[in-house]
N, C-alpha and C. Protein backbone atom coordinates (compact mmCIF):
# COMPACT_ATOMS: atom_id res chain seq x y z
N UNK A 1 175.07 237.72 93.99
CA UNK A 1 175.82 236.50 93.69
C UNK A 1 174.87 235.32 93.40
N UNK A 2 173.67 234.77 94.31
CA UNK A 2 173.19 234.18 94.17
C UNK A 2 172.31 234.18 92.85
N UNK A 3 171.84 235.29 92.21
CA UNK A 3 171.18 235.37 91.36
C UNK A 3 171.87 235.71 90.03
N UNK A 4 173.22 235.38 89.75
CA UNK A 4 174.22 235.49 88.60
C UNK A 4 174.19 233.90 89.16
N UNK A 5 174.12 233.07 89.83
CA UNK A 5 174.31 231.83 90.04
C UNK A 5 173.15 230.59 89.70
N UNK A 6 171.69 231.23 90.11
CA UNK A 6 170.57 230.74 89.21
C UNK A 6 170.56 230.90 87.59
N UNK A 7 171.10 231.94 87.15
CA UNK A 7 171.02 232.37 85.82
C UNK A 7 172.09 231.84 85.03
N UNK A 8 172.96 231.40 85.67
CA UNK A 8 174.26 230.42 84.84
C UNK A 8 174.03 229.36 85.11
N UNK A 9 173.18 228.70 85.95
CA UNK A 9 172.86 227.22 85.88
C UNK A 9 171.38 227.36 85.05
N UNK A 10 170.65 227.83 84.65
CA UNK A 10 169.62 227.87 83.91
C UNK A 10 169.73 227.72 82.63
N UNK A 11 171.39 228.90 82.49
CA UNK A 11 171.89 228.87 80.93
C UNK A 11 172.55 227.86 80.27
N UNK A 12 172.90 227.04 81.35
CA UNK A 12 174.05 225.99 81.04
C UNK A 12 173.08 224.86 80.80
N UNK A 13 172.30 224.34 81.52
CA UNK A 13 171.50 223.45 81.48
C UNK A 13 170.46 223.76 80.34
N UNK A 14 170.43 224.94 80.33
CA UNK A 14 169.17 225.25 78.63
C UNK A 14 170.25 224.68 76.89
N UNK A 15 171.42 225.22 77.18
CA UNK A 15 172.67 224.90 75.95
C UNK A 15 172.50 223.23 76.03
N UNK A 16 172.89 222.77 77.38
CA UNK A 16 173.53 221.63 77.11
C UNK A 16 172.40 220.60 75.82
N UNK A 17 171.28 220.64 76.21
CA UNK A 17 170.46 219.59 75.35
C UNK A 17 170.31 220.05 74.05
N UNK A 18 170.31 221.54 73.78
CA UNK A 18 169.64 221.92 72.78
C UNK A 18 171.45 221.88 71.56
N UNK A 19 172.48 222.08 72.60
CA UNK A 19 173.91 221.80 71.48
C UNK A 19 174.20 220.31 71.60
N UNK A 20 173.64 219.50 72.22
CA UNK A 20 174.23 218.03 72.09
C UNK A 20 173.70 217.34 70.71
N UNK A 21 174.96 216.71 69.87
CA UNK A 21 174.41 216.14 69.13
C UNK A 21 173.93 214.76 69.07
N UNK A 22 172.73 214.80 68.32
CA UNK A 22 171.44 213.26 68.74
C UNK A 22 171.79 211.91 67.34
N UNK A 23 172.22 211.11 68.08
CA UNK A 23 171.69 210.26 66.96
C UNK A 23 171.51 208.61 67.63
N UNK A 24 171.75 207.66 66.60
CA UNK A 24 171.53 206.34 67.67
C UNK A 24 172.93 206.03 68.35
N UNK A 25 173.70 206.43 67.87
CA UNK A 25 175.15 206.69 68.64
C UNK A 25 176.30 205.53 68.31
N UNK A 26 175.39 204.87 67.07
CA UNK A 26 176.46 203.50 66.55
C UNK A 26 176.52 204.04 64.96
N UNK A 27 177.08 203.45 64.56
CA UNK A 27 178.03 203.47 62.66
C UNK A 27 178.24 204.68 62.55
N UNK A 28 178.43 205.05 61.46
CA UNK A 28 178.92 206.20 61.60
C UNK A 28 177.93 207.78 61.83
N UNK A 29 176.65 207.02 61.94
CA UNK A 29 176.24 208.43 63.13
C UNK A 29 176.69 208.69 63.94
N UNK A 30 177.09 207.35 64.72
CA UNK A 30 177.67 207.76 66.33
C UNK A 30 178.93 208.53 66.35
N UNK A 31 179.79 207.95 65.25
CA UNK A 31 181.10 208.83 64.92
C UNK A 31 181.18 209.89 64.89
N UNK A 32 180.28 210.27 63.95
CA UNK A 32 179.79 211.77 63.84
C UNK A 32 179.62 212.75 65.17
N UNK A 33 178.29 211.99 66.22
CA UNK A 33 178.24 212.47 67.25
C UNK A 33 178.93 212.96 67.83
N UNK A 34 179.85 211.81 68.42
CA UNK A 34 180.67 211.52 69.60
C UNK A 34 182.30 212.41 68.83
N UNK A 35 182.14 212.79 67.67
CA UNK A 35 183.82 213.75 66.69
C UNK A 35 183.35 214.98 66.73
N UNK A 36 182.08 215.34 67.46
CA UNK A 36 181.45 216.66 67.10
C UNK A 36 182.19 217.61 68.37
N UNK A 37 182.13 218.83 67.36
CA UNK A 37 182.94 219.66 68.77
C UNK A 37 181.58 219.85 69.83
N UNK A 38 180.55 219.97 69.50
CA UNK A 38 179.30 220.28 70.08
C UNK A 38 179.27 219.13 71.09
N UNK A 39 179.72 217.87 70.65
CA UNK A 39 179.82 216.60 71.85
C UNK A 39 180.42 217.21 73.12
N UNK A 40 181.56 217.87 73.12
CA UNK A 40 182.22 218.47 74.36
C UNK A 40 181.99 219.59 74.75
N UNK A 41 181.16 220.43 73.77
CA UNK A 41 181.01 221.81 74.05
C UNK A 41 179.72 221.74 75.05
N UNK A 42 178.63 220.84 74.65
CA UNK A 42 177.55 220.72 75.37
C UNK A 42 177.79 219.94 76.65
N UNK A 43 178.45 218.82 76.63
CA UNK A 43 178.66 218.34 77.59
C UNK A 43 179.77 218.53 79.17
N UNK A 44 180.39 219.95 78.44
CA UNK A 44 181.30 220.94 79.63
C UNK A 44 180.17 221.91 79.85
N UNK A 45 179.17 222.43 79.32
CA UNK A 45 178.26 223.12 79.92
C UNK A 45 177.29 222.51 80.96
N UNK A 46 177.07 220.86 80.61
CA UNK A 46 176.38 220.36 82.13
C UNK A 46 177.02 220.30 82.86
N UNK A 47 178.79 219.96 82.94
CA UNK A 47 179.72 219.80 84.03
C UNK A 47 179.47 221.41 84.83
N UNK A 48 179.46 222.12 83.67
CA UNK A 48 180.06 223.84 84.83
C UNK A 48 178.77 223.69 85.43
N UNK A 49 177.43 223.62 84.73
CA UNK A 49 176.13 223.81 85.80
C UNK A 49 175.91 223.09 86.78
N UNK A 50 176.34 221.99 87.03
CA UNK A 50 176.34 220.96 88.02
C UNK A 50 177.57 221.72 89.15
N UNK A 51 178.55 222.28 88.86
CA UNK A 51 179.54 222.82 89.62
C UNK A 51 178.89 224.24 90.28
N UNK A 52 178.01 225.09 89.44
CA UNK A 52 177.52 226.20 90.18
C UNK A 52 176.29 225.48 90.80
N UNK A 53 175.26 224.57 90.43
CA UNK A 53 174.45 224.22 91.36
C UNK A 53 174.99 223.97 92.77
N UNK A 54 176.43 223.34 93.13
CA UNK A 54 176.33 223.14 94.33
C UNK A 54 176.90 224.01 94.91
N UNK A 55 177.85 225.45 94.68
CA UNK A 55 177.97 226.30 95.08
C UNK A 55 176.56 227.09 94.89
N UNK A 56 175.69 226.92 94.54
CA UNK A 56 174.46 228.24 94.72
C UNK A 56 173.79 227.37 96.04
N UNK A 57 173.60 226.28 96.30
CA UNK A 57 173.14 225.48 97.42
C UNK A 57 173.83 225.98 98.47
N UNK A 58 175.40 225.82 98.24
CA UNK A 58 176.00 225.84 99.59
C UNK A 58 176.13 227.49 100.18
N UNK A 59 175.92 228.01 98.97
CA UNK A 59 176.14 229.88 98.95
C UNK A 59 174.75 230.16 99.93
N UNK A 60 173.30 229.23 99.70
CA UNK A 60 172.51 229.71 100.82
C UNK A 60 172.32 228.87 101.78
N UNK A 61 172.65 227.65 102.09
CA UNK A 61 172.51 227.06 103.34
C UNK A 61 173.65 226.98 103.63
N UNK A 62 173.65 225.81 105.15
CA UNK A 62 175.10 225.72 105.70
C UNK A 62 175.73 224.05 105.75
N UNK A 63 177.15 224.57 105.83
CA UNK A 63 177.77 222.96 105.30
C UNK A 63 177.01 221.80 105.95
N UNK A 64 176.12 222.11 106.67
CA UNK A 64 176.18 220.70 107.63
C UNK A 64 174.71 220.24 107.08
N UNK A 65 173.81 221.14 106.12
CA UNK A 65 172.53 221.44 106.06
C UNK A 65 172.44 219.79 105.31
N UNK A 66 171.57 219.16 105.12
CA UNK A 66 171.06 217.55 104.29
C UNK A 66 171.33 218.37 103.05
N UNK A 67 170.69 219.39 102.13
CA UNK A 67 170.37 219.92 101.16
C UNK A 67 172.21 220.16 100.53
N UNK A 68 172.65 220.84 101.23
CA UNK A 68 174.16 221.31 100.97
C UNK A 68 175.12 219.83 101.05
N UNK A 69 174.98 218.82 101.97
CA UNK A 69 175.79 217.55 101.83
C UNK A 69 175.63 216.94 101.06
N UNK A 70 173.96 216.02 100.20
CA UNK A 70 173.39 215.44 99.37
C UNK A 70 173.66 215.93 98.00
N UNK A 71 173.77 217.33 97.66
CA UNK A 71 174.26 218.11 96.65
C UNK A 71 175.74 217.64 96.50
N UNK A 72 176.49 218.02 97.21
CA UNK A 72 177.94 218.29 96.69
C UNK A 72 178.06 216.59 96.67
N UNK A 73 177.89 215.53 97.63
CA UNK A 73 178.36 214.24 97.23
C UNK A 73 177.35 214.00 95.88
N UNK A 74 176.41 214.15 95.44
CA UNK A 74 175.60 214.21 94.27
C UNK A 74 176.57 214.72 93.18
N UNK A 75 176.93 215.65 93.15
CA UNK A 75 177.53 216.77 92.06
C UNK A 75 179.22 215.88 91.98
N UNK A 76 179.24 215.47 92.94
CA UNK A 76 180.82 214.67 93.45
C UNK A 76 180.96 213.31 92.40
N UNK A 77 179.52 212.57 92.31
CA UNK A 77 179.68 211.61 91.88
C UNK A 77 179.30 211.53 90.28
N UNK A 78 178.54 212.77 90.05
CA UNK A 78 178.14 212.87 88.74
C UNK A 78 179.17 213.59 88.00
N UNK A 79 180.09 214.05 88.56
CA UNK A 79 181.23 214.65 87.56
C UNK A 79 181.91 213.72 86.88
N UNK A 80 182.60 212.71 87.81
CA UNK A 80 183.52 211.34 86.87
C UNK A 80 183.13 211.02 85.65
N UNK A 81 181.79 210.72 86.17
CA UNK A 81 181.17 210.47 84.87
C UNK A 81 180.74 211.03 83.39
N UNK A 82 180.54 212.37 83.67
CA UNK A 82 180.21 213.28 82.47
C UNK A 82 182.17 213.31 81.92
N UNK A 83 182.83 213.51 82.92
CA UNK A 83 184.07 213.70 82.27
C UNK A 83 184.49 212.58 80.94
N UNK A 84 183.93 210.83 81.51
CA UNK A 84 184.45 210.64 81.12
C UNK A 84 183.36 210.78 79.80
N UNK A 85 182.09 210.69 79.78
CA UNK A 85 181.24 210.92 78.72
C UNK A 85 181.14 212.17 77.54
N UNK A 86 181.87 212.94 77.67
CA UNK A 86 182.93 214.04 77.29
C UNK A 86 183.99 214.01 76.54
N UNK A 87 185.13 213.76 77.20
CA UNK A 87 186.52 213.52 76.58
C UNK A 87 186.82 212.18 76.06
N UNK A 88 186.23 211.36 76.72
CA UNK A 88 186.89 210.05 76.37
C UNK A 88 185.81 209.48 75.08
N UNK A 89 184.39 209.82 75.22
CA UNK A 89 183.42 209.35 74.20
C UNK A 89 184.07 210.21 72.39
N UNK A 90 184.55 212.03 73.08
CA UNK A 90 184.88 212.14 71.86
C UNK A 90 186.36 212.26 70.90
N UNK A 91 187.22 211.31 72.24
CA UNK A 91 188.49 210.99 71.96
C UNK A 91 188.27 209.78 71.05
N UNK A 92 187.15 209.17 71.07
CA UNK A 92 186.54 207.47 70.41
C UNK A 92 186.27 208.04 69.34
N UNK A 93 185.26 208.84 69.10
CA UNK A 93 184.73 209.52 67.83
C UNK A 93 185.63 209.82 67.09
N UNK A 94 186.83 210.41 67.52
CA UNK A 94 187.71 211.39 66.68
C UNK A 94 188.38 210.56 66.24
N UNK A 95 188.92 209.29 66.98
CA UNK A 95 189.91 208.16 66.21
C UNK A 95 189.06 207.58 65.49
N UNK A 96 188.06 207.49 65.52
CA UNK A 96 187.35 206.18 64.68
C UNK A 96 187.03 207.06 63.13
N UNK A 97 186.65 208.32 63.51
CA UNK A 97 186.63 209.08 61.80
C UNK A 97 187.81 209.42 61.44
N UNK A 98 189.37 209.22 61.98
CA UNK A 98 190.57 209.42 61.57
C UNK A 98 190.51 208.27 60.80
N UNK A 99 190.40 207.00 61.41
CA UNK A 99 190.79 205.58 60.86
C UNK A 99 190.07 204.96 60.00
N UNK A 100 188.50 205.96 59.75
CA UNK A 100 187.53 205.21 59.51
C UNK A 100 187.66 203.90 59.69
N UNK A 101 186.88 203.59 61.02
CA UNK A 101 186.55 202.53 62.39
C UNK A 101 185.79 202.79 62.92
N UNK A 102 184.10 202.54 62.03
CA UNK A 102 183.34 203.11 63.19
C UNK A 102 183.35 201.91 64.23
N UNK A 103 183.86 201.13 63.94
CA UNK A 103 183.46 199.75 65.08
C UNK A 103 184.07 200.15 66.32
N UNK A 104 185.04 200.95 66.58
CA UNK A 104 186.07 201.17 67.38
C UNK A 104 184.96 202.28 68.78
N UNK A 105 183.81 202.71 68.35
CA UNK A 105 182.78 203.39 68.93
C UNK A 105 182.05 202.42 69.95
N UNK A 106 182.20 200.65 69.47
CA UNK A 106 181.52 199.94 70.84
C UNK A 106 181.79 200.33 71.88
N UNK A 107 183.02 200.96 71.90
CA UNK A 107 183.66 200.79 73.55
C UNK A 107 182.60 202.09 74.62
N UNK A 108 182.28 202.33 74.02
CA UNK A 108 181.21 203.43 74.28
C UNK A 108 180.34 202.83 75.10
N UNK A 109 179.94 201.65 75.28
CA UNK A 109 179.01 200.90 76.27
C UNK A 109 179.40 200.71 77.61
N UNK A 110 181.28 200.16 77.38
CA UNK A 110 181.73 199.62 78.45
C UNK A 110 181.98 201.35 79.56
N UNK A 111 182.73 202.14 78.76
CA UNK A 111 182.78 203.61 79.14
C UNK A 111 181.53 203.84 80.27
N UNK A 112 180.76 203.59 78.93
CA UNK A 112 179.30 204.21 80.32
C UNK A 112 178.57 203.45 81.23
N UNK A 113 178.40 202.13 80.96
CA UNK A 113 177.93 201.70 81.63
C UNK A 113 178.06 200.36 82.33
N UNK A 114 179.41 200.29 82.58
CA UNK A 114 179.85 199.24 83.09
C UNK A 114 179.24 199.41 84.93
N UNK A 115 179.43 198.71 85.75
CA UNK A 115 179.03 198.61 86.80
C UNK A 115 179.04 200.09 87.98
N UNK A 116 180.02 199.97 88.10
CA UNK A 116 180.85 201.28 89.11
C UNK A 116 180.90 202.67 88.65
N UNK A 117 180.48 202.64 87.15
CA UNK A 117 180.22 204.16 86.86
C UNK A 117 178.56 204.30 87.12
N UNK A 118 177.72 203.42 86.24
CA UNK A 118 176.54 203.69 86.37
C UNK A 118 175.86 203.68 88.05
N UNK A 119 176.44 202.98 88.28
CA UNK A 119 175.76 203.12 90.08
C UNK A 119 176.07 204.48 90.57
N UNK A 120 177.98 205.18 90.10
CA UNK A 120 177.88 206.40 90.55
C UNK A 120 176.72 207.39 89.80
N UNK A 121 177.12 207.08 89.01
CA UNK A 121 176.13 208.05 88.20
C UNK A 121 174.24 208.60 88.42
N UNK A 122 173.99 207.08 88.64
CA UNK A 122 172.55 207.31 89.43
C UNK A 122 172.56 207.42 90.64
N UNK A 123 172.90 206.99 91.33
CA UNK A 123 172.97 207.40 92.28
C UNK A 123 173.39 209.09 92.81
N UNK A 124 174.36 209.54 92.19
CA UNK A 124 174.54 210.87 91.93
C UNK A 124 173.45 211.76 91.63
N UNK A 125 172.64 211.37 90.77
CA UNK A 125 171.38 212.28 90.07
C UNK A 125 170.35 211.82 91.29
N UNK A 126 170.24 211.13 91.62
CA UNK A 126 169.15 210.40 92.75
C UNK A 126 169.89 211.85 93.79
N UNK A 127 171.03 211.77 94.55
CA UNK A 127 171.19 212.44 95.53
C UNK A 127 171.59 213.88 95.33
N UNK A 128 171.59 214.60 93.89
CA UNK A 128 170.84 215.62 93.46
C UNK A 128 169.72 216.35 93.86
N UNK A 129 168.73 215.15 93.32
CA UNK A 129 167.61 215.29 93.57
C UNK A 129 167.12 215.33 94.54
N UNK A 130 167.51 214.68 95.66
CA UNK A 130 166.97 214.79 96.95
C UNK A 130 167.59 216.46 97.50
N UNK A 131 168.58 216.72 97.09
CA UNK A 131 169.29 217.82 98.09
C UNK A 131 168.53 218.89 97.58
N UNK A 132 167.68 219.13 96.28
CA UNK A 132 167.02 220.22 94.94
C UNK A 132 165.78 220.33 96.13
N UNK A 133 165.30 219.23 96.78
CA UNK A 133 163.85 218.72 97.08
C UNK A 133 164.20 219.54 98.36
N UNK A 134 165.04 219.25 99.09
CA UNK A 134 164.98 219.61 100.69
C UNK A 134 165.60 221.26 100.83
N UNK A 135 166.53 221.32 99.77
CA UNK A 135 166.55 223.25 99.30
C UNK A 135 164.98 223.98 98.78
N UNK A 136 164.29 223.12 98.33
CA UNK A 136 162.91 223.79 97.44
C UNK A 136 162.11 224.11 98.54
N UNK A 137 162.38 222.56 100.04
CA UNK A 137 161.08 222.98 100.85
C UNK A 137 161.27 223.89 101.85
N UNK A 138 162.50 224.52 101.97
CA UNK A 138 162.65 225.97 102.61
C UNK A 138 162.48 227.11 101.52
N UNK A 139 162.94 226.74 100.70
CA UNK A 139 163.15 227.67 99.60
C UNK A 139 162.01 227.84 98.43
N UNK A 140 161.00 228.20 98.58
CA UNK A 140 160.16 227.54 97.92
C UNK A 140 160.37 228.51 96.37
N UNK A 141 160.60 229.42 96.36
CA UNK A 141 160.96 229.88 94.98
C UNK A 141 162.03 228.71 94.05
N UNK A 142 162.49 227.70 94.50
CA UNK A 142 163.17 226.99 93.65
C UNK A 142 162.62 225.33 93.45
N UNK A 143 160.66 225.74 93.61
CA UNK A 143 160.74 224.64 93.28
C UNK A 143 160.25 224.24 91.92
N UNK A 144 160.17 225.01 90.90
CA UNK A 144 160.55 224.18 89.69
C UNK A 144 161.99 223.90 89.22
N UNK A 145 162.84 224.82 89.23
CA UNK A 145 164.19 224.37 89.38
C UNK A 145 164.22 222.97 90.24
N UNK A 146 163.61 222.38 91.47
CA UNK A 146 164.30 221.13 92.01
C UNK A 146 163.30 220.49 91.37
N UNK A 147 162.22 220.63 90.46
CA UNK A 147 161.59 219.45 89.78
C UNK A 147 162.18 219.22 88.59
N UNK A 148 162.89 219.80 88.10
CA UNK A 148 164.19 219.51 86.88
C UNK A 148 164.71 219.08 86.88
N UNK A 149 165.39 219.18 88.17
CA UNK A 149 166.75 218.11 89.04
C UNK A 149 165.66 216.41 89.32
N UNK A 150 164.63 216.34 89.98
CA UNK A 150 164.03 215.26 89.96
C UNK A 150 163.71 214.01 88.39
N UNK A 151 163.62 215.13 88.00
CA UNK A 151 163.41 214.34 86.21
C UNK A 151 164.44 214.39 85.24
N UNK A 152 165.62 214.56 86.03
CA UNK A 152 167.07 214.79 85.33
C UNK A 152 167.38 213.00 84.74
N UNK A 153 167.12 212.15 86.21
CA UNK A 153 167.70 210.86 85.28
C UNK A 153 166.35 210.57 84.39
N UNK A 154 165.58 210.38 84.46
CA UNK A 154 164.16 209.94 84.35
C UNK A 154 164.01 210.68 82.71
N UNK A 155 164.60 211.98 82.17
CA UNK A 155 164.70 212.56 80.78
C UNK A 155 165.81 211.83 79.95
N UNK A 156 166.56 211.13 80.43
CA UNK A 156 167.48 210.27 79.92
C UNK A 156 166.94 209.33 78.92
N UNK A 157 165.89 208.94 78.99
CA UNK A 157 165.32 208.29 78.19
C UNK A 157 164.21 207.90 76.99
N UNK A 158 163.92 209.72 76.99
CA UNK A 158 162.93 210.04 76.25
C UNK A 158 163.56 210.45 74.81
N UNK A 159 163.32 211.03 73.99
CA UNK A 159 163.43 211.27 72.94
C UNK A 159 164.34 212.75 72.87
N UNK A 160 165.04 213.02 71.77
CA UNK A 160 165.42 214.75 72.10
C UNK A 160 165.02 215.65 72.36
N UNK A 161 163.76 215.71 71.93
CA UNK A 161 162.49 216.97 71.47
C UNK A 161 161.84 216.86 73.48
N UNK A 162 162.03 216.32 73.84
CA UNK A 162 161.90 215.83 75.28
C UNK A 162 163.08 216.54 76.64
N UNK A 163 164.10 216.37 75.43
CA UNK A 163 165.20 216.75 76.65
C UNK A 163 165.31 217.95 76.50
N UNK A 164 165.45 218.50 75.34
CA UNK A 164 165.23 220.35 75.10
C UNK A 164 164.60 220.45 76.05
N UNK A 165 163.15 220.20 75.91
CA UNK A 165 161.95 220.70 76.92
C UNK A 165 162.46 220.88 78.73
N UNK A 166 162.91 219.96 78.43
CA UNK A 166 163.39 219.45 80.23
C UNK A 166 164.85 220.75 80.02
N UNK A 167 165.74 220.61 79.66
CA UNK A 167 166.64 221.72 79.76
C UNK A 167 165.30 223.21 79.81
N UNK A 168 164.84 223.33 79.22
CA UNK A 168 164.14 225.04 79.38
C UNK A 168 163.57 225.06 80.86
N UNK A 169 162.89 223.36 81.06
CA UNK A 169 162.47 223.63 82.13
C UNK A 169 163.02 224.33 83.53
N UNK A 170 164.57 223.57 83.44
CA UNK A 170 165.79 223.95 84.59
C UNK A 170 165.84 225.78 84.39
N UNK A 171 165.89 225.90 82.94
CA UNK A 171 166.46 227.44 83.00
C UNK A 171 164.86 228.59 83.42
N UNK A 172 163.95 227.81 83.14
CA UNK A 172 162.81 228.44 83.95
C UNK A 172 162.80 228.45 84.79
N UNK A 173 163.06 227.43 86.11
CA UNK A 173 163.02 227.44 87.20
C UNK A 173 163.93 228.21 87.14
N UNK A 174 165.29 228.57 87.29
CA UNK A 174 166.54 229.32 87.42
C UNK A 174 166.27 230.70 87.13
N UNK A 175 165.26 230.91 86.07
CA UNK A 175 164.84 232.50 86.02
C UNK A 175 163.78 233.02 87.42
N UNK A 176 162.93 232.41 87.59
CA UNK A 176 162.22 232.01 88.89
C UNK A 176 162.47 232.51 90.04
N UNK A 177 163.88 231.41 90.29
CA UNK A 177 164.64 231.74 91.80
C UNK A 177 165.17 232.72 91.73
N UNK A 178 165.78 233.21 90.46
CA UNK A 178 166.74 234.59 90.23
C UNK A 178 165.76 235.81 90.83
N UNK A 179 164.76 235.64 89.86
CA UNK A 179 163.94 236.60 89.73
C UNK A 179 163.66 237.25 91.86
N UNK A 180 162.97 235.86 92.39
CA UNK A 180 162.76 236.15 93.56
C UNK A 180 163.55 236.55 94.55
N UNK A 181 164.64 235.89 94.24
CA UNK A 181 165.92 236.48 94.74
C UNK A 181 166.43 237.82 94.65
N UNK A 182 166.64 238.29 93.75
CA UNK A 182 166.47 239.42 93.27
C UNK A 182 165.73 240.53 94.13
N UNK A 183 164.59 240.06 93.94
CA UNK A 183 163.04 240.91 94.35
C UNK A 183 163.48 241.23 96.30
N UNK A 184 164.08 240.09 96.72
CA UNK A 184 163.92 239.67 98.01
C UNK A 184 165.32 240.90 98.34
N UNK A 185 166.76 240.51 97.39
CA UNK A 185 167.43 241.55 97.83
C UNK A 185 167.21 243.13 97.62
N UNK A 186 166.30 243.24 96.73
CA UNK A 186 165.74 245.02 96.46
C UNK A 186 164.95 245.05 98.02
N UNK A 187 163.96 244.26 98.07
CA UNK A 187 163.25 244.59 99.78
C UNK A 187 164.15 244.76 100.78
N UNK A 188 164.94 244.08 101.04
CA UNK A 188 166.05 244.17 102.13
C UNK A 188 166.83 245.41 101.99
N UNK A 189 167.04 245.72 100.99
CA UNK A 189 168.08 247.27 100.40
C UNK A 189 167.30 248.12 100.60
N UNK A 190 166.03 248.49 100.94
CA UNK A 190 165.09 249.31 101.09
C UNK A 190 165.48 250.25 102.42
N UNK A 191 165.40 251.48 102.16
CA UNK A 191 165.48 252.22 103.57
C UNK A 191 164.40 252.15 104.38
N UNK A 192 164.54 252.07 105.97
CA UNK A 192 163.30 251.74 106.83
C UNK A 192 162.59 252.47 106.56
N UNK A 193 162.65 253.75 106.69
CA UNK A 193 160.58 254.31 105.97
C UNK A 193 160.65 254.06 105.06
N UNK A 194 160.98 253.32 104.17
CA UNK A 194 160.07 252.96 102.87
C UNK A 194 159.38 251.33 103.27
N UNK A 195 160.28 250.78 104.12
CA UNK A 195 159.70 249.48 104.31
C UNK A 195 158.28 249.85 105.24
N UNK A 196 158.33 250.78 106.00
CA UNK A 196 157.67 250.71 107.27
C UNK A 196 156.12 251.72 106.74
N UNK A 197 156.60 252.09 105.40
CA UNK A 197 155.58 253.27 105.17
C UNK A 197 155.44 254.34 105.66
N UNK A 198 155.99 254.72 106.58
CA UNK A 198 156.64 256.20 107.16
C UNK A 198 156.62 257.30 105.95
């Protein structure tokens, strides 16, 4: 389970950057963007990976663990937001290339970054990150996976060719933990003389 659970958050997070479409996100590029089916297609693939990250957290620690609480209120607060950066950014797109209006795309500022979303929002990726950090330092097979999660808000601002990179990075780490995971449940499945050398 756990390792069908690294490998769908690796995959989801590798799609999301590399299908999002890039542009400056005003006239009718942004239209374009934000009318693209790829706008929602990529951006329901970070929602589902953000949803199995905190079930693969909570699948190995326990509810009460810092790592498992910091996650799910993390994952809690970063959903509102992608939802509405999703449906509602390409409900804007789609009317504004019906009406041709690209002006009708400002509202795209207030959407994202008016007060009470952006605080959830970072703050969300902030307490991500911490829960990636305190799962990695028991877990140490996942710590490039939680250095992905650390540079999750921090890639927000780089260029595209940047955020690809950072998506492969997540799905590397995610092959990683799989992998060890994996490895760890073949040792355990082992019959005692084979473990014991008998």
């Amino acid at each position: 389970m756990r390792t069908a659970l690294y490998l769908f958050v690796g995959v989801m997070f590798a799609a999301y950057p590399v299908l999002r479409p890039y542009s400056d996100e005003v006239g009718s590029a942004g239209v374009d963007a934000f009318a693209s089916s790829n706008w929602v297609l990529a951006h329901t693939f970070a929602m589902l990976g953000f949803i199995a990250l905190g079930l693969l957290v909570l699948y190995t620690g326990r509810r009460s663990d810092v790592a498992v609480v910091t996650t799910w209120i993390g994952v809690g607060l970063v959903l509102p937001y992608y939802g509405a950066e999703t449906f509602a950014l390409h409900a804007l797109g789609v009317e504004a290339a019906q009406t041709s209006n690209p002006g009708l795309i400002e509202l795209a500022d207030p959407i994202r970054y008016s007060l009470v979303q952006s605080v959830m929002f970072g703050l969300g990726l902030v307490l991500i990150a911490v829960g990636l950090v305190v799962f990695a330092l028991r877990n140490r097979y996942a710590m490039v996976l939680a250095a992905g999660f650390v540079l999750f808000l921090p890639q927000f601002y780089t260029p595209p060719a940047v955020r690809i990179v950072h998506g492969l990075l997540i799905a590397v780490g995610a092959i990683l933990a799989a992998r060890s995971v994996a490895g760890r449940s073949v040792d355990s499945a082992q019959p005692i003389s084979t473990i014991t050398g008998a």
